[in-house]
N, C-alpha and C. Protein backbone atom coordinates (compact mmCIF):
# COMPACT_ATOMS: atom_id res chain seq x y z
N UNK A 1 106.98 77.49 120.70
CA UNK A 1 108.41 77.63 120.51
C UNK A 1 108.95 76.35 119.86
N UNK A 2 109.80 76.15 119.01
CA UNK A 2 110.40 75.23 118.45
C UNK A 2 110.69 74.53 119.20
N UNK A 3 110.76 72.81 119.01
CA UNK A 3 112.14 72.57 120.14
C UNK A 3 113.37 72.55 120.09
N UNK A 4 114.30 73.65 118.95
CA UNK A 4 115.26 73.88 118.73
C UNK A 4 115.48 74.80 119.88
N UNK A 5 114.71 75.46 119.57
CA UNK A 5 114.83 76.88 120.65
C UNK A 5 114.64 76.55 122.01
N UNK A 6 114.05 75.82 122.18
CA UNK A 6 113.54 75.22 123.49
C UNK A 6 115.08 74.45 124.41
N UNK A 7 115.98 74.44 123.10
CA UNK A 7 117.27 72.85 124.00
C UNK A 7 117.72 73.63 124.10
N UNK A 8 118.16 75.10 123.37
CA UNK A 8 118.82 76.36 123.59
C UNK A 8 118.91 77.09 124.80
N UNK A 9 117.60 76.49 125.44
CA UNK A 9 117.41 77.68 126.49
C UNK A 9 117.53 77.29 127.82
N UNK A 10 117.65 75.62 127.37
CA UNK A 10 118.07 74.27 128.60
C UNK A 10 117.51 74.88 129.74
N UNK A 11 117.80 75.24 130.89
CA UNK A 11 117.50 75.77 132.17
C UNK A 11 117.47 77.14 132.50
N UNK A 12 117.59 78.42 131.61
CA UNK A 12 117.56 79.88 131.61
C UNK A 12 116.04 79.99 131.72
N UNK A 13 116.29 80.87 132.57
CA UNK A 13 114.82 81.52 132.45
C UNK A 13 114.68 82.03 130.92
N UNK A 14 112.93 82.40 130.55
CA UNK A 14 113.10 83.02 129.08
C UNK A 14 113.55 84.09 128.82
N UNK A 15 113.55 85.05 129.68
CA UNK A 15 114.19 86.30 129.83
C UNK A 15 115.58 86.78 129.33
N UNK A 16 116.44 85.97 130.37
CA UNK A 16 117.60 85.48 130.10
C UNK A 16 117.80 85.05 129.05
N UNK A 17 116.94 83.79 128.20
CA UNK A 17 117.32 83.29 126.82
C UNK A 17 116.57 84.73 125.99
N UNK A 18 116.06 85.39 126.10
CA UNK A 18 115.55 86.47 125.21
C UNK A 18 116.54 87.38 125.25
N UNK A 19 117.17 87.79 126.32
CA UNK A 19 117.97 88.79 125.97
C UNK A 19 119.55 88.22 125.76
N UNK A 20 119.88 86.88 125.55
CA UNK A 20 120.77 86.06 125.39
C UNK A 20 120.96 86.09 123.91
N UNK A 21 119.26 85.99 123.26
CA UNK A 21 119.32 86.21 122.38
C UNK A 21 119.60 87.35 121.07
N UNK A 22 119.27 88.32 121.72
CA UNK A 22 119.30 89.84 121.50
C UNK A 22 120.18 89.88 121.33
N UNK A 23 121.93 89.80 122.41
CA UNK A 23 122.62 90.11 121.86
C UNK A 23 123.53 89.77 121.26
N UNK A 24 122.89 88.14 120.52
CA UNK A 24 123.73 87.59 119.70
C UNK A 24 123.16 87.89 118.38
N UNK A 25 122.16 88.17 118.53
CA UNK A 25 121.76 89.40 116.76
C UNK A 25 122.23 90.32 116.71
N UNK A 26 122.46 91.25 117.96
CA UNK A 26 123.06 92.51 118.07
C UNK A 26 124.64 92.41 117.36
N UNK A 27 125.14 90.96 117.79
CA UNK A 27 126.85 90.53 117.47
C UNK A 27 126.82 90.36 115.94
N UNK A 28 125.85 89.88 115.27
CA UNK A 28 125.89 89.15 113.90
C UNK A 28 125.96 90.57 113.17
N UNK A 29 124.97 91.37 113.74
CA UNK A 29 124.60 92.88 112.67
C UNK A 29 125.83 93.65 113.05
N UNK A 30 126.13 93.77 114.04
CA UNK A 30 128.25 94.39 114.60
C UNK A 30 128.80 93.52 112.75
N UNK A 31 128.87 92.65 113.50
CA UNK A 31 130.16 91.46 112.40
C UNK A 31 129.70 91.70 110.77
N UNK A 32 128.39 91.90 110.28
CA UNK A 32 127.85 92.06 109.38
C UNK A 32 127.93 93.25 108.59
N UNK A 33 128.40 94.13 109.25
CA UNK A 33 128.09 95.69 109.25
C UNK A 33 129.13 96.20 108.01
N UNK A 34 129.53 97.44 107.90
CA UNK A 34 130.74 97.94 106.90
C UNK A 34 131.55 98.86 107.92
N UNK A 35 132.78 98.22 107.82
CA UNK A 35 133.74 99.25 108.45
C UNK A 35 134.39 99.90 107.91
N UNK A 36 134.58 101.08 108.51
CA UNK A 36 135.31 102.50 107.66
C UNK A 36 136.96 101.87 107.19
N UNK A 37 137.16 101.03 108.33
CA UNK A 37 139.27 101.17 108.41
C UNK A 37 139.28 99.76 107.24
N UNK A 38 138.46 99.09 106.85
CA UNK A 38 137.94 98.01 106.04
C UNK A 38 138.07 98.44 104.47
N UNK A 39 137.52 99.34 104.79
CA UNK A 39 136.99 100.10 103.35
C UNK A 39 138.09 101.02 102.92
N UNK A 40 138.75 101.27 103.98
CA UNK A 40 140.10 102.60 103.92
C UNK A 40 141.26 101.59 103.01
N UNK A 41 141.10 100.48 103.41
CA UNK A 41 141.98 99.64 102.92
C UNK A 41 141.86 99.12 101.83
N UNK A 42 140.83 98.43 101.54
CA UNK A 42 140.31 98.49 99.77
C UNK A 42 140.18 98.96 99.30
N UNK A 43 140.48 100.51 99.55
CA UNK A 43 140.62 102.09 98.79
C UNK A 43 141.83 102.19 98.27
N UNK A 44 142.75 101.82 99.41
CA UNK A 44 143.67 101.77 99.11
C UNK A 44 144.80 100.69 97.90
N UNK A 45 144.16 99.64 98.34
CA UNK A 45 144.63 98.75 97.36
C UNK A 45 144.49 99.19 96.45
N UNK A 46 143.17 99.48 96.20
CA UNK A 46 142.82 99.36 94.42
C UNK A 46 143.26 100.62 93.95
N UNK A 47 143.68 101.84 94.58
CA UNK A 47 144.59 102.98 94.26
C UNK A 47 146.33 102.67 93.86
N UNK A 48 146.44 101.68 94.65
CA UNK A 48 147.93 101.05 94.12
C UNK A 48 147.79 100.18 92.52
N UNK A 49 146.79 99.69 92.14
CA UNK A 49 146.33 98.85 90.98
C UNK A 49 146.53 99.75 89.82
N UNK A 50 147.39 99.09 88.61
CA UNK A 50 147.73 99.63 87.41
C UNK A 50 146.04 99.56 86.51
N UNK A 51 146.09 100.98 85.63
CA UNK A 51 145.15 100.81 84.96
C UNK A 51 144.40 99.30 84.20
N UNK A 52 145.23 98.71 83.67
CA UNK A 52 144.92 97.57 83.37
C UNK A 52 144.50 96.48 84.42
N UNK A 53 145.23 96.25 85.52
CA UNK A 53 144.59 95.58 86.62
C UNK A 53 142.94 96.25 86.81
N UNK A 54 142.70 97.34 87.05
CA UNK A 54 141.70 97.95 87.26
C UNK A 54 140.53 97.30 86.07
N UNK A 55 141.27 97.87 84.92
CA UNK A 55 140.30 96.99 83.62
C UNK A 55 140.05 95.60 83.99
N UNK A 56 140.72 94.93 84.15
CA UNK A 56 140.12 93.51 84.38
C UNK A 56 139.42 93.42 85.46
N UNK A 57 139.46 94.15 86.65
CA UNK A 57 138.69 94.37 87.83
C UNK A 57 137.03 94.22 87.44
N UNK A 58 136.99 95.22 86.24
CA UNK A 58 136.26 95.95 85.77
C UNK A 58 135.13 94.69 84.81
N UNK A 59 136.03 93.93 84.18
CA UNK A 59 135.52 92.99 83.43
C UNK A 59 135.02 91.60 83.86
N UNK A 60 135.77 91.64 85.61
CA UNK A 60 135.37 90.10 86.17
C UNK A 60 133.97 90.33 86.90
N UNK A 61 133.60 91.51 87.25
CA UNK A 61 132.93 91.94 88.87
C UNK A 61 131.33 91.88 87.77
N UNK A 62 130.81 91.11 87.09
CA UNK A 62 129.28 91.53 86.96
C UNK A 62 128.57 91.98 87.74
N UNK A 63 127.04 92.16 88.00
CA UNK A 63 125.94 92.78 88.37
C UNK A 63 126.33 91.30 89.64
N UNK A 64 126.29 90.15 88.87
CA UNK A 64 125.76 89.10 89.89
C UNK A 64 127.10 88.89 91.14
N UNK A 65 127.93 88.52 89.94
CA UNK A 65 129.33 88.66 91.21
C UNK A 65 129.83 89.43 92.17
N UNK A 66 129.06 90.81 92.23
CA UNK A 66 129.22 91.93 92.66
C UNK A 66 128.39 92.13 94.21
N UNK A 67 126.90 91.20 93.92
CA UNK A 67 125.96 90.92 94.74
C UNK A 67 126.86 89.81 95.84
N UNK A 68 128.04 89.11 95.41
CA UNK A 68 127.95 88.06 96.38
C UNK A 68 129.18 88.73 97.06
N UNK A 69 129.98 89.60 95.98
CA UNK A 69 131.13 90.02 96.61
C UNK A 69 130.67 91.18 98.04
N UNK A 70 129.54 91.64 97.77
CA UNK A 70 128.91 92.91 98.80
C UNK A 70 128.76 92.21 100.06
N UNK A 71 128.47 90.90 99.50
CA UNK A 71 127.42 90.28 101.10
C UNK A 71 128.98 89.81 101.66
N UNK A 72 130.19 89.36 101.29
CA UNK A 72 131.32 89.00 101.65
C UNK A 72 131.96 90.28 102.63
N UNK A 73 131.98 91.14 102.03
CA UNK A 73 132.67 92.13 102.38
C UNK A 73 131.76 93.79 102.24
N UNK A 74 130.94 94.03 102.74
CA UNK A 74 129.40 95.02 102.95
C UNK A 74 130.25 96.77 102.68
N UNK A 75 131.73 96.70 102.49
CA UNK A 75 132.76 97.98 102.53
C UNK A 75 132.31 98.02 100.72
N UNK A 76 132.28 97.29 100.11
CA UNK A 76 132.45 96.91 98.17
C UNK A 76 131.23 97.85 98.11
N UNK A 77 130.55 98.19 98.81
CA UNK A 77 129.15 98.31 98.30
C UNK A 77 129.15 99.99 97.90
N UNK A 78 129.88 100.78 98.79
CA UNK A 78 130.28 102.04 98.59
C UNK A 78 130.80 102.18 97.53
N UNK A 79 132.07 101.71 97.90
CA UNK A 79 133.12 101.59 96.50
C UNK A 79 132.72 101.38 95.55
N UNK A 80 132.00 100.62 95.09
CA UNK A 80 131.42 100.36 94.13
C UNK A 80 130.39 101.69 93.44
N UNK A 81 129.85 101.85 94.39
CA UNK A 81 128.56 102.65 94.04
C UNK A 81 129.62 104.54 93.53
N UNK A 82 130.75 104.31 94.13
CA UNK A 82 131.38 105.83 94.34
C UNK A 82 132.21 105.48 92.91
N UNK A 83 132.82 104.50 92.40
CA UNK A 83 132.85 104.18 91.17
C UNK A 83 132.41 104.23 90.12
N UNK A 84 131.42 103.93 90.35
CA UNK A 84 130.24 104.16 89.38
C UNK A 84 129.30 105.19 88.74
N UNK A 85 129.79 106.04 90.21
CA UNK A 85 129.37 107.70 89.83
C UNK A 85 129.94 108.40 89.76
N UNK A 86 131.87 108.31 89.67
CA UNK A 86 133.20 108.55 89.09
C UNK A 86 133.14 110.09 90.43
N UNK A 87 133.03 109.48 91.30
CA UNK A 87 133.87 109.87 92.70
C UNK A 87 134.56 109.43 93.88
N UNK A 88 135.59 108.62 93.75
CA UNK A 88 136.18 108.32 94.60
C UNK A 88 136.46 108.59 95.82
N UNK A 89 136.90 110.60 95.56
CA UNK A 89 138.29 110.76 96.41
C UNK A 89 137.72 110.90 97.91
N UNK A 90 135.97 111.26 97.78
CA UNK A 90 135.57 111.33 99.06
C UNK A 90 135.49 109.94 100.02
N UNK A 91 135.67 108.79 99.61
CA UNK A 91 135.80 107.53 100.47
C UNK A 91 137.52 107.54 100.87
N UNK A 92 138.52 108.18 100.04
CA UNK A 92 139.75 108.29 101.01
C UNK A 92 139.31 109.17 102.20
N UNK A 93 138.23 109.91 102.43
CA UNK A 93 138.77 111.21 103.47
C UNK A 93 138.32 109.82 105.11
């Protein structure tokens, strides 16, 4: 075991630090995840956005910027993809 992991676990049994641990991965992949009411909302925005806003949307977001914007916000990734295959209206339902 590291001794990172080891100062972590100070006086817990390992058990305790194992499943201590568990469900603070369990918390990261929660926090990490894509939420629907997340995504309802950046649906929404960008439905309020004038064609031209949209165009420039369109012109800033590359392949690469797109990769960092997903890992920011994991909701883009739909949107994106439902964009791209010029169906939207099913991410409003």
């Amino acid at each position: 075991m590291a001794e990172e992991e080891m100062a972590m676990m100070g006086d817990q049994p390992p058990m305790e630090s194992q499943m201590q641990m568990g469900a603070e991965q369990e918390a990261k992949q929660k926090i990490m995840g894509s939420s629907k009411t997340v995504a309802s909302v950046l649906m929404s925005r960008l439905m309020e956005m004038s064609p031209s806003e949209l165009q420039m949307l369109d012109k800033a977001i590359t392949p690469d910027v797109a990769g960092v914007l997903i890992k920011l916000l994991p909701e883009l990734k739909d949107i994106i993809e439902a964009v791209e295959q010029g169906g939207v209206a099913e991410l409003l339902q």
